[in-house]
C-alpha atoms as a PDB file:
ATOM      1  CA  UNK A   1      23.453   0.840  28.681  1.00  0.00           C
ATOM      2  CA  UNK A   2      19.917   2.179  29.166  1.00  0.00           C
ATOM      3  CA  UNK A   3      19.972   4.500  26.428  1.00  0.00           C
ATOM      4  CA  UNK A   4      20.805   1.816  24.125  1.00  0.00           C
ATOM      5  CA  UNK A   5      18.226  -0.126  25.331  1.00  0.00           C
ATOM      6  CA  UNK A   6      15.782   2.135  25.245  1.00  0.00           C
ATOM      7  CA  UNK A   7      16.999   2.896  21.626  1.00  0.00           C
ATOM      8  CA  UNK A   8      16.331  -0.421  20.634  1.00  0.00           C
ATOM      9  CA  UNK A   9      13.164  -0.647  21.778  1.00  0.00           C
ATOM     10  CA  UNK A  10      12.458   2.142  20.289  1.00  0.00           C
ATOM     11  CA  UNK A  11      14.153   1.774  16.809  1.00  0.00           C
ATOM     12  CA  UNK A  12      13.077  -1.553  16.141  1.00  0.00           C
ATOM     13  CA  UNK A  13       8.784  -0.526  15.932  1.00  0.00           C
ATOM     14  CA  UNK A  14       9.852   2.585  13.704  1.00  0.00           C
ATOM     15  CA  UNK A  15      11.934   0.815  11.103  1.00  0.00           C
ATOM     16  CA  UNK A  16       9.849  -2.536  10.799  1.00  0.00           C
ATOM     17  CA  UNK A  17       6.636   0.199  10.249  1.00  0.00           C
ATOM     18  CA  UNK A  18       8.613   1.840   7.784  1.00  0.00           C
ATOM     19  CA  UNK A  19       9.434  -1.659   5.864  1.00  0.00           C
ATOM     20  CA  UNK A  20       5.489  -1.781   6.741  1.00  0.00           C
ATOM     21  CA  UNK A  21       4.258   1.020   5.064  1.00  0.00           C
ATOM     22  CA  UNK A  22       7.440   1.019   2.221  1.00  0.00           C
ATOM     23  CA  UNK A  23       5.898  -2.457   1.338  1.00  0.00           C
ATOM     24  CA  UNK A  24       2.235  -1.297   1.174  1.00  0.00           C
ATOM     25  CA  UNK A  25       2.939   1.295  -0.771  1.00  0.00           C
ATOM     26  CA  UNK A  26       4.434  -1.033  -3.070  1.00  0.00           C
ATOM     27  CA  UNK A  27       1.713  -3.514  -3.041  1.00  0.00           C
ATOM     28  CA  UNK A  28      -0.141  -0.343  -4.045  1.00  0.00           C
ATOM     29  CA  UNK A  29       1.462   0.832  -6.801  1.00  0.00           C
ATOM     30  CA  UNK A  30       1.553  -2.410  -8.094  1.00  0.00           C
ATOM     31  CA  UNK A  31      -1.789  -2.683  -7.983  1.00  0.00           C
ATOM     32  CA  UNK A  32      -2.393   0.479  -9.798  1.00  0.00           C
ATOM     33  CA  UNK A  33       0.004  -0.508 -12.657  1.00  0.00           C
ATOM     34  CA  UNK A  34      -1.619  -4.149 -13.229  1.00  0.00           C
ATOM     35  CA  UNK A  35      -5.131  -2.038 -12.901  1.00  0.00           C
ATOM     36  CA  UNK A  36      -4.584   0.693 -15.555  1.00  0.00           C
ATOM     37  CA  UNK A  37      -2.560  -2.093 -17.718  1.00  0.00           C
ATOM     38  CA  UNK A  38      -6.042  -4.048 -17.501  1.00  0.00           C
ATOM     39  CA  UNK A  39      -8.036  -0.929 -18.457  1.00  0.00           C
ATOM     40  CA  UNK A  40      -5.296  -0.076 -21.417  1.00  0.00           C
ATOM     41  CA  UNK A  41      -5.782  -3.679 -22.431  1.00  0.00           C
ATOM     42  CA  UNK A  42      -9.253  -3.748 -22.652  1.00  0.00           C
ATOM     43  CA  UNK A  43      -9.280  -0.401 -24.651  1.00  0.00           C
ATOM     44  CA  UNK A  44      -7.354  -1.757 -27.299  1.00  0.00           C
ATOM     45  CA  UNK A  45      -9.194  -4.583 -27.796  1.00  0.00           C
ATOM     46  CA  UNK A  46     -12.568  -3.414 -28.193  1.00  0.00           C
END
């Protein structure tokens, strides 16, 4: 029972910063893409 307590407790804090830092690095990458779109973009045009 303490084991799988303990488990828990210490489970939970790893996986939600994994879905943390999954996420950021997906903000991230996002980011990127919709920054060298912008900087394509503006290359073509001028």
């Amino acid at each position: 029972m303490l084991s799988t307590v303990s488990s828990w407790f210490l489970g939970v804090p790893i996986a939600y910063g994994l879905m943390v830092i999954s996420s950021s690095i997906h903000l991230v990458n996002e980011y990127a893409d919709y920054e060298f779109d912008a900087q394509t973009r503006i290359t073509e045009y001028s």
